[in-house]
PDB file of N, CA and C in Angstrom:
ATOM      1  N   UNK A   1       2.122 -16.772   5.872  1.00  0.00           N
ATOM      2  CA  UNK A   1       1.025 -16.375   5.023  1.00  0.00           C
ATOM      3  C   UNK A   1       1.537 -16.384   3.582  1.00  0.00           C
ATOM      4  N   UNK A   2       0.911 -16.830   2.689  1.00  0.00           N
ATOM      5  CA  UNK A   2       1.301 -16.960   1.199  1.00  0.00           C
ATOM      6  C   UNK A   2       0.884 -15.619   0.609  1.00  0.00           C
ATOM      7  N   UNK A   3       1.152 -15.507  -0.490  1.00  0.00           N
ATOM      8  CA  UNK A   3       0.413 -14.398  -1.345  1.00  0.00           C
ATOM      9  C   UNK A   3      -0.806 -14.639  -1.988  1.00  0.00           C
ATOM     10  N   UNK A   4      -1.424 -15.279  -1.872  1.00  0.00           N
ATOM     11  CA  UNK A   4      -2.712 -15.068  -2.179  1.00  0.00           C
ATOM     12  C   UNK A   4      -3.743 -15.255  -0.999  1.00  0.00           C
ATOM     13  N   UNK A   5      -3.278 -15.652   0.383  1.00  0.00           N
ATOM     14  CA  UNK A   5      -3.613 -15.270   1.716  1.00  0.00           C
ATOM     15  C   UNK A   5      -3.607 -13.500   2.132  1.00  0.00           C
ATOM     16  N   UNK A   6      -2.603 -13.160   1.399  1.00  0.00           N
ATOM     17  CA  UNK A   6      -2.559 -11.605   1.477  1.00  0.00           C
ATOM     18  C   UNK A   6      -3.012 -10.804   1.065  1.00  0.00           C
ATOM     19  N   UNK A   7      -2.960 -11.120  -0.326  1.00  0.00           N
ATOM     20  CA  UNK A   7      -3.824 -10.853  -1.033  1.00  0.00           C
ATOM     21  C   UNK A   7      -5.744 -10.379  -0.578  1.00  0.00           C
ATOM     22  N   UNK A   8      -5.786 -11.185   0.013  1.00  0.00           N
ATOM     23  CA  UNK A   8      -7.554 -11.624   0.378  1.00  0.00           C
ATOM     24  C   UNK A   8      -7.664 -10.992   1.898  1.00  0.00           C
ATOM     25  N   UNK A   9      -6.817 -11.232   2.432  1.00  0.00           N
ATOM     26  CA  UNK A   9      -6.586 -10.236   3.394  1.00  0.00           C
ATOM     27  C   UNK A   9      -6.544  -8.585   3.222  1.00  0.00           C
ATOM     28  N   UNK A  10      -5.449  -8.174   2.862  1.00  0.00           N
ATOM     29  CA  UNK A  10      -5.709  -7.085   2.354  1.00  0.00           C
ATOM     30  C   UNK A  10      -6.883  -6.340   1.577  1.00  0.00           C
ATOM     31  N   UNK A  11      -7.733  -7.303   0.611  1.00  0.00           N
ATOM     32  CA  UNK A  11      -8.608  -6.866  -0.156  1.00  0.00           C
ATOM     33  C   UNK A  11      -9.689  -6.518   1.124  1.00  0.00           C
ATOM     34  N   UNK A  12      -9.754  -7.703   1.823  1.00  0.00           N
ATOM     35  CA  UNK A  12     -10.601  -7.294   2.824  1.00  0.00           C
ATOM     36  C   UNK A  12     -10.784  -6.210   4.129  1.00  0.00           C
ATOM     37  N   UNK A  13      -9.679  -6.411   4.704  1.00  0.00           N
ATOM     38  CA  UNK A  13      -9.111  -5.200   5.072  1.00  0.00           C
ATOM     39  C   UNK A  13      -9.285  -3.452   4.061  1.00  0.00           C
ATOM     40  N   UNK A  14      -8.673  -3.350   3.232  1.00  0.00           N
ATOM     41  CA  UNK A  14      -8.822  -1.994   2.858  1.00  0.00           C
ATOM     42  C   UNK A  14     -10.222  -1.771   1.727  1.00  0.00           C
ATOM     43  N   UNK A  15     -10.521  -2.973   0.773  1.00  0.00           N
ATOM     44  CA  UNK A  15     -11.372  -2.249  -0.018  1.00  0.00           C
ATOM     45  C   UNK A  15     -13.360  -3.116   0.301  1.00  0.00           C
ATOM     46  N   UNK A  16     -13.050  -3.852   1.758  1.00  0.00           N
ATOM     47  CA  UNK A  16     -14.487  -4.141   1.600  1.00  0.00           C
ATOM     48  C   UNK A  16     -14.631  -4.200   3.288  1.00  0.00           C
ATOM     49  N   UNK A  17     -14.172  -3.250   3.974  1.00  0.00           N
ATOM     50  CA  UNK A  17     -14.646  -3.074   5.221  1.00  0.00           C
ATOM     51  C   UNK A  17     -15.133  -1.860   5.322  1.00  0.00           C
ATOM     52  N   UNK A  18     -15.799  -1.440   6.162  1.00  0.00           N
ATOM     53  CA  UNK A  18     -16.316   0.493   5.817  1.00  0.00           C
ATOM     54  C   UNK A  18     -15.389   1.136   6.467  1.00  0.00           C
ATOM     55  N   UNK A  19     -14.568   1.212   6.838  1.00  0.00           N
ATOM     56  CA  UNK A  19     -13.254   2.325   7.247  1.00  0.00           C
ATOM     57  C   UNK A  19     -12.180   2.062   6.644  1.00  0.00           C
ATOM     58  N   UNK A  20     -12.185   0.985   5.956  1.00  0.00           N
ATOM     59  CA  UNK A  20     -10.747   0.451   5.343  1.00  0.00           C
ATOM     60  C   UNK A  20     -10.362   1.624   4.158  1.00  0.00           C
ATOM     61  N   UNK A  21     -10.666   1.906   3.421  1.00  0.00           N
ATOM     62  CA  UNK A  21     -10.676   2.773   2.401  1.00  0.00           C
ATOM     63  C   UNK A  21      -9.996   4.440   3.175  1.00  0.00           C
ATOM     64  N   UNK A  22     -10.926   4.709   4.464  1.00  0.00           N
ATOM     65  CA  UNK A  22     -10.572   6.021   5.233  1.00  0.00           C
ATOM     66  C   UNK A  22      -9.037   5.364   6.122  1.00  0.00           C
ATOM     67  N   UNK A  23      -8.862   4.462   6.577  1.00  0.00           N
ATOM     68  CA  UNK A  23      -7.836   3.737   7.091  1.00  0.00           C
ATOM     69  C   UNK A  23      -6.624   4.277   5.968  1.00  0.00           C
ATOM     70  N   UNK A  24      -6.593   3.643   4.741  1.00  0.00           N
ATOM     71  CA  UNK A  24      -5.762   3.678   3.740  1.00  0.00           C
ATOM     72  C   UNK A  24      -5.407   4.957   3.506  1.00  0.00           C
ATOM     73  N   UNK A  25      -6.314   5.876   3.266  1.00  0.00           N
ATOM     74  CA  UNK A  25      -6.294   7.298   2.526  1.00  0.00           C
ATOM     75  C   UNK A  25      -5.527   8.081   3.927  1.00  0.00           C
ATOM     76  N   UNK A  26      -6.002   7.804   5.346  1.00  0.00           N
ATOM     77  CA  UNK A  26      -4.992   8.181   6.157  1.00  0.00           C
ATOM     78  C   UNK A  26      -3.220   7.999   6.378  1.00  0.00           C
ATOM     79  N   UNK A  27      -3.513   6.536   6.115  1.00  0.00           N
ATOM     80  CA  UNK A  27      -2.042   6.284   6.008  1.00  0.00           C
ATOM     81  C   UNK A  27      -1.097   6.899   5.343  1.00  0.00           C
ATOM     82  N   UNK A  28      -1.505   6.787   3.648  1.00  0.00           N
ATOM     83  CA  UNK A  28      -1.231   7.337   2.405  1.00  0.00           C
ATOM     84  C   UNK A  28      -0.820   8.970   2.958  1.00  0.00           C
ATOM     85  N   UNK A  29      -1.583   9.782   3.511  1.00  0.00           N
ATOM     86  CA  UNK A  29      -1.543  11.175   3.732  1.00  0.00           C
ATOM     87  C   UNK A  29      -0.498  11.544   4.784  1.00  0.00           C
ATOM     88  N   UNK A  30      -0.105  10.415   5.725  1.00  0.00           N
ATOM     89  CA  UNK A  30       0.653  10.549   6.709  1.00  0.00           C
ATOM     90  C   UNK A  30       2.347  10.102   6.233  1.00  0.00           C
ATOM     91  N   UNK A  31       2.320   8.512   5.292  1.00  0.00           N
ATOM     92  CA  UNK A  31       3.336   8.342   5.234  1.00  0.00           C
ATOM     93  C   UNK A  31       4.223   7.787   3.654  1.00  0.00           C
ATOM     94  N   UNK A  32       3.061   8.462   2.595  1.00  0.00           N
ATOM     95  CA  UNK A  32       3.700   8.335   1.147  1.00  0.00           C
ATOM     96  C   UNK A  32       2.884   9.457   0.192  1.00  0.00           C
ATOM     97  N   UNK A  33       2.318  10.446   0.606  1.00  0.00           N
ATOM     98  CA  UNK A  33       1.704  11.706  -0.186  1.00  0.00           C
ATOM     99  C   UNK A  33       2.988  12.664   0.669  1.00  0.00           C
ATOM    100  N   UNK A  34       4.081  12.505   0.649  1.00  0.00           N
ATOM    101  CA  UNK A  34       4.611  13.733   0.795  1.00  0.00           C
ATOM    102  C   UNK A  34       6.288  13.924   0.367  1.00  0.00           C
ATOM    103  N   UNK A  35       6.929  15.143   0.399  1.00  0.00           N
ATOM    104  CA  UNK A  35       8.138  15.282   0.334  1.00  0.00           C
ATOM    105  C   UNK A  35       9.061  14.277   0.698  1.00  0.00           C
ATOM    106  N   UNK A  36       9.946  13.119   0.150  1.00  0.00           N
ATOM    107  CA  UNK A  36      10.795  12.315   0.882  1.00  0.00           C
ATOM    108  C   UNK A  36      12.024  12.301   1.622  1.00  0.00           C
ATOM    109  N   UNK A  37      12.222  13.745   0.139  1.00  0.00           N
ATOM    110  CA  UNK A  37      13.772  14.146   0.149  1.00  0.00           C
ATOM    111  C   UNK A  37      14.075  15.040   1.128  1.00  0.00           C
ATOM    112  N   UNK A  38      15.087  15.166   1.838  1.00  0.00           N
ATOM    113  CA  UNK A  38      15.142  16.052   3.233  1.00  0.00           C
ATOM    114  C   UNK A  38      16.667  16.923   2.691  1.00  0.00           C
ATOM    115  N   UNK A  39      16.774  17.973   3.302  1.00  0.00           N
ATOM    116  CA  UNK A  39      18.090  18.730   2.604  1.00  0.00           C
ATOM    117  C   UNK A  39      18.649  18.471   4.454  1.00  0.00           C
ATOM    118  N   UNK A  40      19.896  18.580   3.834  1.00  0.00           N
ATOM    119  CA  UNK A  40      20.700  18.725   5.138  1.00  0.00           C
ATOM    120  C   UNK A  40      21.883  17.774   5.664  1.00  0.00           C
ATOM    121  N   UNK A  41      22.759  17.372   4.950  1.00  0.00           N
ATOM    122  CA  UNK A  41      23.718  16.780   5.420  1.00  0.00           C
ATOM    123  C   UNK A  41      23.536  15.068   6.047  1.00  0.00           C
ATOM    124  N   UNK A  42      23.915  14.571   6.597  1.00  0.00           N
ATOM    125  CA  UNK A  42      23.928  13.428   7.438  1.00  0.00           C
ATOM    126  C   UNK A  42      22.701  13.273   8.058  1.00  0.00           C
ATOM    127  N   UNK A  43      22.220  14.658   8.609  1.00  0.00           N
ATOM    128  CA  UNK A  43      20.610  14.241   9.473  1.00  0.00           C
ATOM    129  C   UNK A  43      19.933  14.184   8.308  1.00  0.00           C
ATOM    130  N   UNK A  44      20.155  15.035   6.910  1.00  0.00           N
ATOM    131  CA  UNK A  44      19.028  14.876   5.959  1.00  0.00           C
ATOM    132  C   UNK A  44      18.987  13.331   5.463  1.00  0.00           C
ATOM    133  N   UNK A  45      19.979  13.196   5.432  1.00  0.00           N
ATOM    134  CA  UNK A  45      20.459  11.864   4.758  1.00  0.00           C
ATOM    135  C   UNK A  45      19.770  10.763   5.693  1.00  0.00           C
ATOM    136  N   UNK A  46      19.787  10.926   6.609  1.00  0.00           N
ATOM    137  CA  UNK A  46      19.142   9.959   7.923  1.00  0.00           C
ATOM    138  C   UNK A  46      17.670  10.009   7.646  1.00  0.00           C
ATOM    139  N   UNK A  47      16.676  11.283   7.704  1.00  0.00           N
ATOM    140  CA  UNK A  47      15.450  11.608   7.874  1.00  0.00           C
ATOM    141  C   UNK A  47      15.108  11.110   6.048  1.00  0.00           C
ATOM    142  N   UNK A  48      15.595  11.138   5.260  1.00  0.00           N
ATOM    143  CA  UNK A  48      15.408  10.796   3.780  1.00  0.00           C
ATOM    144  C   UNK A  48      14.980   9.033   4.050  1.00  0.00           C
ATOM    145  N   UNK A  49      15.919   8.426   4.432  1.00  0.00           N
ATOM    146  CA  UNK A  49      15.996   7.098   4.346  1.00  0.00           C
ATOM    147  C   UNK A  49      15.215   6.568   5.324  1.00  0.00           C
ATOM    148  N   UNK A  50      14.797   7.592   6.698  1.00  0.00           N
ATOM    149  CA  UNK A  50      13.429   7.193   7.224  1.00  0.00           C
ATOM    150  C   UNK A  50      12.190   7.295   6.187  1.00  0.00           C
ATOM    151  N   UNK A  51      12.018   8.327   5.980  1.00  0.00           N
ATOM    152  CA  UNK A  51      10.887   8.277   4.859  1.00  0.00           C
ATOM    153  C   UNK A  51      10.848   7.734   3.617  1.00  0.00           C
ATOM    154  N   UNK A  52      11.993   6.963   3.179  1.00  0.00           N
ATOM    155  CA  UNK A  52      11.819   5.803   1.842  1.00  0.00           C
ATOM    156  C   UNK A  52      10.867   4.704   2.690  1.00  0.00           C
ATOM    157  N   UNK A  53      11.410   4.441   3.787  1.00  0.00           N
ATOM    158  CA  UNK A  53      11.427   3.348   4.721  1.00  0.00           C
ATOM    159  C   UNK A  53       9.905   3.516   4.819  1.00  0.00           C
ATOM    160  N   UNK A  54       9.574   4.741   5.101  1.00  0.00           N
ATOM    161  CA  UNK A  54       7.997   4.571   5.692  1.00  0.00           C
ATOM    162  C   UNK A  54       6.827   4.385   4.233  1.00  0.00           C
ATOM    163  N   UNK A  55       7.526   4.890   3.365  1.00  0.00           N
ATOM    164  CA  UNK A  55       6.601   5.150   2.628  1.00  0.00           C
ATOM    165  C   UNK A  55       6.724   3.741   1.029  1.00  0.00           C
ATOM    166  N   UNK A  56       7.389   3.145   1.796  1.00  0.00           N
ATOM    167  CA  UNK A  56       7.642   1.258   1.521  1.00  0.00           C
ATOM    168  C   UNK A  56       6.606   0.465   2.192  1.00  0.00           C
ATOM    169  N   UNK A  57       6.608   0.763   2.817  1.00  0.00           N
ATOM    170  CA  UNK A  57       5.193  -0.281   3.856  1.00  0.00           C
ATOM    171  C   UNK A  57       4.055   0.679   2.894  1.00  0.00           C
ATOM    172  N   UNK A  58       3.668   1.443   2.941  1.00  0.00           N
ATOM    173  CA  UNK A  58       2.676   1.837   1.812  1.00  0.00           C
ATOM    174  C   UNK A  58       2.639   1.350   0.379  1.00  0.00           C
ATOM    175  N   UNK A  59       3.731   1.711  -0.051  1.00  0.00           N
ATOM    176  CA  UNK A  59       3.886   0.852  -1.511  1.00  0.00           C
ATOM    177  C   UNK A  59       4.069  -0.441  -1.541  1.00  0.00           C
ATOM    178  N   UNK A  60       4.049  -1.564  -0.396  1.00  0.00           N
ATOM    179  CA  UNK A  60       3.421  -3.062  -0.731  1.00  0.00           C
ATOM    180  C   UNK A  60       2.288  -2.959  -0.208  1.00  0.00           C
ATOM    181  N   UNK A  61       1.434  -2.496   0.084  1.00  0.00           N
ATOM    182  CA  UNK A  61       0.078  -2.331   0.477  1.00  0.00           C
ATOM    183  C   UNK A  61      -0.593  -2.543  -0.855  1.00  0.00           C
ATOM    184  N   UNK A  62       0.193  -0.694  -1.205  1.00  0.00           N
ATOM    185  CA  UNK A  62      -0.777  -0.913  -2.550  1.00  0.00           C
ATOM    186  C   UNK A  62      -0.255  -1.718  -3.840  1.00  0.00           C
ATOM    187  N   UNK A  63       0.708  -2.263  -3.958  1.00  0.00           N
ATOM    188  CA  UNK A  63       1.125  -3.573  -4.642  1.00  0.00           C
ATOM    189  C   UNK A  63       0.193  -4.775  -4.681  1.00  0.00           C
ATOM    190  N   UNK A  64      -0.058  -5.366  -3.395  1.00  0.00           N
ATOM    191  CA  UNK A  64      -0.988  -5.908  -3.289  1.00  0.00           C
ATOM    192  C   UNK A  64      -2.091  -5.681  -3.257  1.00  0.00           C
ATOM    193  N   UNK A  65      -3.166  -4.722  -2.945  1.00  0.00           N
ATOM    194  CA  UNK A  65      -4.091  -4.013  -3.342  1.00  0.00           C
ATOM    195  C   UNK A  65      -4.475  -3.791  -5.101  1.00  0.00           C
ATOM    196  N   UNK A  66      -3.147  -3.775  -5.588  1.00  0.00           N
ATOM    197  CA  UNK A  66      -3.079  -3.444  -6.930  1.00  0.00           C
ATOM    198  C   UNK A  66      -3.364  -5.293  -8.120  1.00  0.00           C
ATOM    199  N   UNK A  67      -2.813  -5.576  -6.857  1.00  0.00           N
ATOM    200  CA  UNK A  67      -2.482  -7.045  -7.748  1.00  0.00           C
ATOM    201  C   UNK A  67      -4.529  -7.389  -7.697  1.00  0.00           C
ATOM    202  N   UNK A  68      -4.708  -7.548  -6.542  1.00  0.00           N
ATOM    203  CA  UNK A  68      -6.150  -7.973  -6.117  1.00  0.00           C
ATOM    204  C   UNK A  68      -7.115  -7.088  -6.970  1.00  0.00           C
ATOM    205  N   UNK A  69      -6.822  -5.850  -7.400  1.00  0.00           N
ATOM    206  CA  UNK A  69      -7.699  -5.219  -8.559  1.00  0.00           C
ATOM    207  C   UNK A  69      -7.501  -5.641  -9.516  1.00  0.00           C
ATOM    208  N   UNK A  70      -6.680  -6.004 -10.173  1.00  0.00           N
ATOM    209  CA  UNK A  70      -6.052  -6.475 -11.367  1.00  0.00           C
ATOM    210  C   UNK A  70      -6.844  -7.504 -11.486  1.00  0.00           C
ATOM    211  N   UNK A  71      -6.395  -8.788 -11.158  1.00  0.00           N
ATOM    212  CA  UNK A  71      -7.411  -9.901 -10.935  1.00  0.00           C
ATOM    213  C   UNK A  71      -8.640  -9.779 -11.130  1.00  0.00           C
ATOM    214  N   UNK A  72      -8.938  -9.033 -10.126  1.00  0.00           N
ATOM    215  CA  UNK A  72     -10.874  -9.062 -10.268  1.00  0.00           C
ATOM    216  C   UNK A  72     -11.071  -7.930 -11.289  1.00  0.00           C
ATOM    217  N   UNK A  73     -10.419  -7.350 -11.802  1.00  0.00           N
ATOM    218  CA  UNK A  73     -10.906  -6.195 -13.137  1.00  0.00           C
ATOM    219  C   UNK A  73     -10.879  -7.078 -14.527  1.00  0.00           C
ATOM    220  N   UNK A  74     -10.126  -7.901 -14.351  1.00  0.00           N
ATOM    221  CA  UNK A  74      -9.682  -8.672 -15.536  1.00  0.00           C
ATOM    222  C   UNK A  74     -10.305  -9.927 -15.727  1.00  0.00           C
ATOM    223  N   UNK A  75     -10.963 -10.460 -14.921  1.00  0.00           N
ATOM    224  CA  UNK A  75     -11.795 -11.789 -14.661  1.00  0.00           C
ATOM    225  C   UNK A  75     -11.092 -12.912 -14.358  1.00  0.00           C
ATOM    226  N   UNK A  76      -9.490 -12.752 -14.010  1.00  0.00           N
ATOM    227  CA  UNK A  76      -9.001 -13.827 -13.726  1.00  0.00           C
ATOM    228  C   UNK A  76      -9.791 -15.048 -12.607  1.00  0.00           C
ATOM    229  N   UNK A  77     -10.429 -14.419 -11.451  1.00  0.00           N
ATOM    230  CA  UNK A  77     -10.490 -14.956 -10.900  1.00  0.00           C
ATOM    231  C   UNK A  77     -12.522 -15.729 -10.781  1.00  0.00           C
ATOM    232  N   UNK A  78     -13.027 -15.184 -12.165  1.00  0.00           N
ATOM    233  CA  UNK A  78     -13.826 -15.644 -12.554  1.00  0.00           C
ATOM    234  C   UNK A  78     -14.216 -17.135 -12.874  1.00  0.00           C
ATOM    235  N   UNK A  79     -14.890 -17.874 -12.227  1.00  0.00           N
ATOM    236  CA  UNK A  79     -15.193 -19.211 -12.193  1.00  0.00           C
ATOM    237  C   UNK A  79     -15.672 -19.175 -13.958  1.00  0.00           C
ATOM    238  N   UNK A  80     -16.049 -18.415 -14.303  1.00  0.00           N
ATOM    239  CA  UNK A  80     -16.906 -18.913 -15.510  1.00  0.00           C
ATOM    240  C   UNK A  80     -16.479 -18.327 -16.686  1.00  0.00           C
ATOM    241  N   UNK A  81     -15.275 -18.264 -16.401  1.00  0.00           N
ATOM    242  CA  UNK A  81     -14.427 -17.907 -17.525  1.00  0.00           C
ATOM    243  C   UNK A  81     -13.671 -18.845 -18.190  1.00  0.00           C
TER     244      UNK A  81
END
């Protein structure tokens, strides 16, 4: 898949299906709205670098999500521009 396959994907997926938006805001709440940092030695150190990990697949989501607003906020992808 290229990036602008993903792009269009994604757009479709999260911001023009009717659950996509509640889809997202779940994710977001489960695995990048929270504490990352874990105290505790070796297990903290372990459970920390799980949650960079998880909350990475969220932040290219909204990377791409971000890129696909960008675009269409800006008229790039305006024929009649």
């Amino acid at each position: 898949m290229d990036t602008q396959q993903r792009k269009e994907l994604y757009q479709s997926l999260f911001l023009n299906s009717p659950n996509g938006d509640k889809v997202l805001e779940d994710l977001m709440g489960i695995f990048y709205d929270k504490n990352i940092f874990v105290k505790g030695g070796v297990e903290g150190d372990r459970q920390t670098t799980f949650n960079l990990g998880s909350r990475e697949v969220l932040s290219f989501i909204l990377r791409n999500l971000n890129q696909t607003i960008e675009v269409t906020l800006d008229g790039s992808n305006d024929p009649t521009n």
